[in-house]
C-alpha atoms as a PDB file:
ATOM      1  CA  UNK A   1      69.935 102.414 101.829  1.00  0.00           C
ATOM      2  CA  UNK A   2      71.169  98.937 101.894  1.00  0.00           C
ATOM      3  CA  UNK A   3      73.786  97.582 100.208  1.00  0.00           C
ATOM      4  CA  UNK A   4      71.941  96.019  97.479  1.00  0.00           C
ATOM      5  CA  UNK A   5      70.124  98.956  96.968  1.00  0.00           C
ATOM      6  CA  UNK A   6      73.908 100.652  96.110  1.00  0.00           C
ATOM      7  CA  UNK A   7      74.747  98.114  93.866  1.00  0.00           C
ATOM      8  CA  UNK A   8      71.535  98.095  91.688  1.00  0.00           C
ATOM      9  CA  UNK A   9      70.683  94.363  92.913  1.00  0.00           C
ATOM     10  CA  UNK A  10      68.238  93.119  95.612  1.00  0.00           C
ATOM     11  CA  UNK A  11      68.000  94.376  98.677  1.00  0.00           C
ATOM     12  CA  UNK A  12      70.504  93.112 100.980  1.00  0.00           C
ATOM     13  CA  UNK A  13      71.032  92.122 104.749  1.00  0.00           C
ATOM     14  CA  UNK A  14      74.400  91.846 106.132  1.00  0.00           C
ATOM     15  CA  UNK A  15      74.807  88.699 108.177  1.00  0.00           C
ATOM     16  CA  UNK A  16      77.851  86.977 109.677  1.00  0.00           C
ATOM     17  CA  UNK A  17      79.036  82.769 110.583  1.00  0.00           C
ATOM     18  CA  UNK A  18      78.245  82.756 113.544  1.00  0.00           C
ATOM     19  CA  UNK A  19      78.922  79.159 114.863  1.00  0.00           C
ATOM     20  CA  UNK A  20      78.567  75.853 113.760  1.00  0.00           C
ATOM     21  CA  UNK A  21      76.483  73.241 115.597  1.00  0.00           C
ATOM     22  CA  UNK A  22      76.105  69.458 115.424  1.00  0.00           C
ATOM     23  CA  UNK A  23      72.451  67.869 114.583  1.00  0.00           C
ATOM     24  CA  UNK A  24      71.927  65.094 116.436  1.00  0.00           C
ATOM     25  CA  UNK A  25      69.249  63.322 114.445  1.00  0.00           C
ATOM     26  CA  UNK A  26      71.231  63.396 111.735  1.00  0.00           C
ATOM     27  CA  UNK A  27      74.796  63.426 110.556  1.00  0.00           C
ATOM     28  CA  UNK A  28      74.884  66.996 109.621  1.00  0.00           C
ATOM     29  CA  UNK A  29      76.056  70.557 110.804  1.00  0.00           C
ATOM     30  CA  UNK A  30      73.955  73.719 111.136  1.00  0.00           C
ATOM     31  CA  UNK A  31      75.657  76.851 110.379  1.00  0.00           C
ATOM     32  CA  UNK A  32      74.136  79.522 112.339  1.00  0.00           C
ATOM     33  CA  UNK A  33      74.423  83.262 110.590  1.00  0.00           C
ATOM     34  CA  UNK A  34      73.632  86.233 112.806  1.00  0.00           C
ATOM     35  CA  UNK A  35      72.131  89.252 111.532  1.00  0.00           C
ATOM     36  CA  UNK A  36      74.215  92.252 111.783  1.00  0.00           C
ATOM     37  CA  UNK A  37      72.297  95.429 110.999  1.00  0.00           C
ATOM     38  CA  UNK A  38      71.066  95.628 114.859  1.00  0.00           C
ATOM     39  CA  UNK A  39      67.915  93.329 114.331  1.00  0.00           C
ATOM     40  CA  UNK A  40      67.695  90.126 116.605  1.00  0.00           C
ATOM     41  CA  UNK A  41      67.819  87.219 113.438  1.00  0.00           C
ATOM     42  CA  UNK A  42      69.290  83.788 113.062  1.00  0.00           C
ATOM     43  CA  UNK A  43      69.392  82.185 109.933  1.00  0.00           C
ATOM     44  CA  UNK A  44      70.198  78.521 109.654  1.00  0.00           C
ATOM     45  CA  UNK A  45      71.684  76.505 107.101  1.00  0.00           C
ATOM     46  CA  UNK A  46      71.984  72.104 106.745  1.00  0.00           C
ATOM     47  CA  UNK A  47      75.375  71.410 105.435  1.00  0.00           C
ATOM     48  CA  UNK A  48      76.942  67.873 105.333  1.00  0.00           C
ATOM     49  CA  UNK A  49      79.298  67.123 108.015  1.00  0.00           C
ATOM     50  CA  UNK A  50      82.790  67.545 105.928  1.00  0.00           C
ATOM     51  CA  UNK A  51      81.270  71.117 104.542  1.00  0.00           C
ATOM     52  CA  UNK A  52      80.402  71.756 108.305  1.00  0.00           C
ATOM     53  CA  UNK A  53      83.767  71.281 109.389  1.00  0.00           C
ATOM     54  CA  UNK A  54      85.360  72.963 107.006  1.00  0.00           C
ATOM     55  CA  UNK A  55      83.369  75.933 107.942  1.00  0.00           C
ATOM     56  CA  UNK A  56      84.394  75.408 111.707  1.00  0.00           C
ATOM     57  CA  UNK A  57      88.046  75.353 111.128  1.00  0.00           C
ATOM     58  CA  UNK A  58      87.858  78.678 109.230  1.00  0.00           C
ATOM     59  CA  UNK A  59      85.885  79.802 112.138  1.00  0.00           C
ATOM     60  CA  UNK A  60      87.758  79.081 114.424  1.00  0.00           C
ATOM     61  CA  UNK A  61      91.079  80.294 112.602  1.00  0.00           C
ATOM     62  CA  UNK A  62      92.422  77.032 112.801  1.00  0.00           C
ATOM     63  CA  UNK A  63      95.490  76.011 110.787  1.00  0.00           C
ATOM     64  CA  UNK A  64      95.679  72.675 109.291  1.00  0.00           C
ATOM     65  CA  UNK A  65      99.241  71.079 108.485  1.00  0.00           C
ATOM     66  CA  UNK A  66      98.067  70.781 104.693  1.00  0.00           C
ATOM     67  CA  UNK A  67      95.892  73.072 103.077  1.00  0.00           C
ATOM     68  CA  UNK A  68      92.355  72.870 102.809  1.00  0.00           C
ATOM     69  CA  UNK A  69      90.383  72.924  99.501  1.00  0.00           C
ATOM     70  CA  UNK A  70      89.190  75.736 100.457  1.00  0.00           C
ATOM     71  CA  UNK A  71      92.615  77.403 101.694  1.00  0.00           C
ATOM     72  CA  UNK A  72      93.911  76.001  98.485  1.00  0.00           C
ATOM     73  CA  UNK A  73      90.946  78.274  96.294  1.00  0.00           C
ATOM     74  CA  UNK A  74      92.072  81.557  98.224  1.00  0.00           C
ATOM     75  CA  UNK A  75      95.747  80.888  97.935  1.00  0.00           C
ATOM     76  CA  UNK A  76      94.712  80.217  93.792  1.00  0.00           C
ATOM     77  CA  UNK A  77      92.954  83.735  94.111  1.00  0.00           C
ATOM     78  CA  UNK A  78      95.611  85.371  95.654  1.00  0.00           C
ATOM     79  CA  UNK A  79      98.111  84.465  93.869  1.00  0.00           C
ATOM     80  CA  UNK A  80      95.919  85.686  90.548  1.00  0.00           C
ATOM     81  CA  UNK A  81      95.440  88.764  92.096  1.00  0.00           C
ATOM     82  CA  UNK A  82      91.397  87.957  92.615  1.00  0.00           C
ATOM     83  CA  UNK A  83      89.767  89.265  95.583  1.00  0.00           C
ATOM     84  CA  UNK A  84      86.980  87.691  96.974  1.00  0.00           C
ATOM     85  CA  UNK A  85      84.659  90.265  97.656  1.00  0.00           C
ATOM     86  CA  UNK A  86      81.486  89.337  98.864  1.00  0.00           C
ATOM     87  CA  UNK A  87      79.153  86.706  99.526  1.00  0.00           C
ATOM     88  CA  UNK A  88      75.601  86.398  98.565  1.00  0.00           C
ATOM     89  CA  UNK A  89      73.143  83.839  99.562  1.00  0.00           C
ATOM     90  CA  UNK A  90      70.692  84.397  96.294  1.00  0.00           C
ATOM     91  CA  UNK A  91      67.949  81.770  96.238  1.00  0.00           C
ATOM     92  CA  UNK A  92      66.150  78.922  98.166  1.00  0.00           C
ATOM     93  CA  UNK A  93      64.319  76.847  95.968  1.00  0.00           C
ATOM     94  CA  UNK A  94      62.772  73.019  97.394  1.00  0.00           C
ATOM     95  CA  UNK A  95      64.701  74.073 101.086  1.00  0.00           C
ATOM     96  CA  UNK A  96      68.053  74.269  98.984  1.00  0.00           C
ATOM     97  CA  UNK A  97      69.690  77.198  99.295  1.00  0.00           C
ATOM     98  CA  UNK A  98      72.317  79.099  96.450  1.00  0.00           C
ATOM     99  CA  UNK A  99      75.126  81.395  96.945  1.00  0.00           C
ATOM    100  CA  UNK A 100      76.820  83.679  94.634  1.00  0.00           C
ATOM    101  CA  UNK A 101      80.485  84.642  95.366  1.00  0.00           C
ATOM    102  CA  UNK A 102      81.160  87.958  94.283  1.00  0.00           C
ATOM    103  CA  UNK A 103      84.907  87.790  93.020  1.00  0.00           C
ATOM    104  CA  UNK A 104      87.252  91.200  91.227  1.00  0.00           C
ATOM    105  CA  UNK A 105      90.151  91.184  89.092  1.00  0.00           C
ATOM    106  CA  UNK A 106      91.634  94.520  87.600  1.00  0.00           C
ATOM    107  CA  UNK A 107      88.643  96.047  88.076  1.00  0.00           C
ATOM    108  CA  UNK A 108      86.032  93.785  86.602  1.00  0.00           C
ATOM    109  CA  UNK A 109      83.170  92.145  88.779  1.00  0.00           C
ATOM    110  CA  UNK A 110      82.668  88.930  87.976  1.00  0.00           C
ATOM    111  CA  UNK A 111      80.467  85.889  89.780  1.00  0.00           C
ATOM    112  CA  UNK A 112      80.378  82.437  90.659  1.00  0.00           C
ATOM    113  CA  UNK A 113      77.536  80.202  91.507  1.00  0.00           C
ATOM    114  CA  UNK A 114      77.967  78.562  94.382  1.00  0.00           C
ATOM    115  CA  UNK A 115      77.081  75.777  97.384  1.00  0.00           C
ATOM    116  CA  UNK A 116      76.366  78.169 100.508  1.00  0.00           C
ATOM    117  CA  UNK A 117      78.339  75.975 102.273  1.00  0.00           C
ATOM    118  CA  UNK A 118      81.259  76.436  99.937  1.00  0.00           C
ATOM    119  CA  UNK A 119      80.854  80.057  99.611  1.00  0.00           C
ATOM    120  CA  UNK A 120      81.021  80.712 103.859  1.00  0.00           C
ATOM    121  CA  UNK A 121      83.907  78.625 104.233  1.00  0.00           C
ATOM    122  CA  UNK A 122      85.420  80.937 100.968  1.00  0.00           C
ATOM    123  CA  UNK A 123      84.233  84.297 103.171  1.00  0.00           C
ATOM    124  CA  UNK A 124      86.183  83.276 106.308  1.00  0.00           C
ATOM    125  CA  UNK A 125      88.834  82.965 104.878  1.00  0.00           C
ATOM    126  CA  UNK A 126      88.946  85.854 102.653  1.00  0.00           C
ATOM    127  CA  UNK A 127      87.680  87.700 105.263  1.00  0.00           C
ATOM    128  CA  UNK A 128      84.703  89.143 103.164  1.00  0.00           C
ATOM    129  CA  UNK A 129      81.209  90.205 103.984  1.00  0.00           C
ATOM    130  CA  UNK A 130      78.131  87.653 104.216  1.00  0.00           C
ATOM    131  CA  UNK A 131      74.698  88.972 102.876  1.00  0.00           C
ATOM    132  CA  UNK A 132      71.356  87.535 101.825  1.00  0.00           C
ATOM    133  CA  UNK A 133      68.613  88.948 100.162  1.00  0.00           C
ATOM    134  CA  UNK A 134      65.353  89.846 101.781  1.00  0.00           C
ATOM    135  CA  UNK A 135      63.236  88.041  99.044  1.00  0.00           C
ATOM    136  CA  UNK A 136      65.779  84.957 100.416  1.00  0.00           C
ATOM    137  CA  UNK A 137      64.831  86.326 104.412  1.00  0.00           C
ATOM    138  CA  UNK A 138      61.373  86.118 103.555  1.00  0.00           C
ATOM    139  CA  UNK A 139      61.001  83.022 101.916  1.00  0.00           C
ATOM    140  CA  UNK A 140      62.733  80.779 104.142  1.00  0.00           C
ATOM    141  CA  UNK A 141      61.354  77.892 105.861  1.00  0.00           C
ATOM    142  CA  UNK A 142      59.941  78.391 109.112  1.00  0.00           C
ATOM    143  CA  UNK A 143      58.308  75.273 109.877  1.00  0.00           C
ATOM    144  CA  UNK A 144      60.521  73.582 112.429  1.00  0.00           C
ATOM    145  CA  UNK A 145      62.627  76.942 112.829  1.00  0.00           C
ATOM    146  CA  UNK A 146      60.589  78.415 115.911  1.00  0.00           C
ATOM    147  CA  UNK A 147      61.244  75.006 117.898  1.00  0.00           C
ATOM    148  CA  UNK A 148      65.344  74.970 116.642  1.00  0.00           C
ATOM    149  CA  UNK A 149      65.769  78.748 117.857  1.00  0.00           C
ATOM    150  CA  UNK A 150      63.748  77.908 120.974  1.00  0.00           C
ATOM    151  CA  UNK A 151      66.458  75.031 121.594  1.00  0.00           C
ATOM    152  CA  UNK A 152      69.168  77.030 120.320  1.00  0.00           C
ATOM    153  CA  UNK A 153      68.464  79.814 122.877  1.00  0.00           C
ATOM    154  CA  UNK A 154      69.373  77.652 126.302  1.00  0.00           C
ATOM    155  CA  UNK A 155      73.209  77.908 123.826  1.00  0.00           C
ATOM    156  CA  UNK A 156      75.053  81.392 124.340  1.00  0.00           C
ATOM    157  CA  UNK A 157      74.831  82.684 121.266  1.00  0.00           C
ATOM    158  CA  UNK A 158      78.508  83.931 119.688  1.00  0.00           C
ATOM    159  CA  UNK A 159      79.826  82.049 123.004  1.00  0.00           C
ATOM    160  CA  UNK A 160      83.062  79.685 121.999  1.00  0.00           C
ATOM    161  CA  UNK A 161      81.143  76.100 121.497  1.00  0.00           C
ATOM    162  CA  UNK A 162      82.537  73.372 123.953  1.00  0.00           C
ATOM    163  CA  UNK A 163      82.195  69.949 122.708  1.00  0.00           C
ATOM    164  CA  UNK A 164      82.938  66.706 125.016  1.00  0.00           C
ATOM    165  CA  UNK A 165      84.572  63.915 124.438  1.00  0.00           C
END
């Protein structure tokens, strides 16, 4: 049973941030999410450049000497006593994706709608699990995708990503 199928909501697929990757056309990041229920899958998302980095830093644990807005939204839920539980990715709709982030707070559920973008960089750093729904899996555009994976595979995937100067 998948998680989703526990909860009483969609069927869900566990995925993690994988890396973050620069798109050279344009001036835009690619945030690569790797399946993790033992199936070979990458699913990419477009985010703008400032979303993409924000994602990155998280990534790579990287501690800024001011807070983030994102650092400063986990530090707000932490000091609330609000855990971030989970996030979803929910919808695509015109090649836009949406995100719900699944938050608790003395025992009540409650959710946010969200940017994906937003939501991953919120995961890192709360350390909570990625998902997205098979309806979302299926549904996703494929038309340039089998020419980006074929690109991304010459890349080690999960490999530290070495940039030059």
């Amino acid at each position: 049973m998948t998680h989703g199928e526990q909860q009483g909501t969609p069927s869900l697929v566990k995925y993690k941030v994988d890396r973050v990757v620069d798109e050279a056309s344009t001036d835009t990041k690619i945030v690569v999410l790797a399946r993790q229920d033992g199936q070979a899958d990458l699913f990419p998302i477009w985010v703008g450049a400032p979303e993409g980095l924000a994602i990155k830093l998280a990534l790579d644990a990287t501690v800024t000497p001011r807070p983030m807005s994102h650092d400063l939204i986990k530090s707000f839920a932490d000091h609330l006593g609000v855990t971030i539980q989970r996030v979803v990715i929910t919808d695509v709709k015109n090649s836009t994706y949406y995100a719900t982030v699944y938050l608790m707070n003395n025992g009540v559920e409650r959710t946010l709608d969200a940017r994906p973008s937003d939501a991953l960089s919120l995961s890192l750093r709360a350390h909570c699990p990625v998902y997205i729904t098979q309806d979302v899996i299926a549904r996703r555009s494929t038309a340039n995708l089998d020419a980006w994976l074929a690109k991304l595979d010459t890349k080690s995937i999960g490999a530290p990503e070495v940039q030059e100067t």
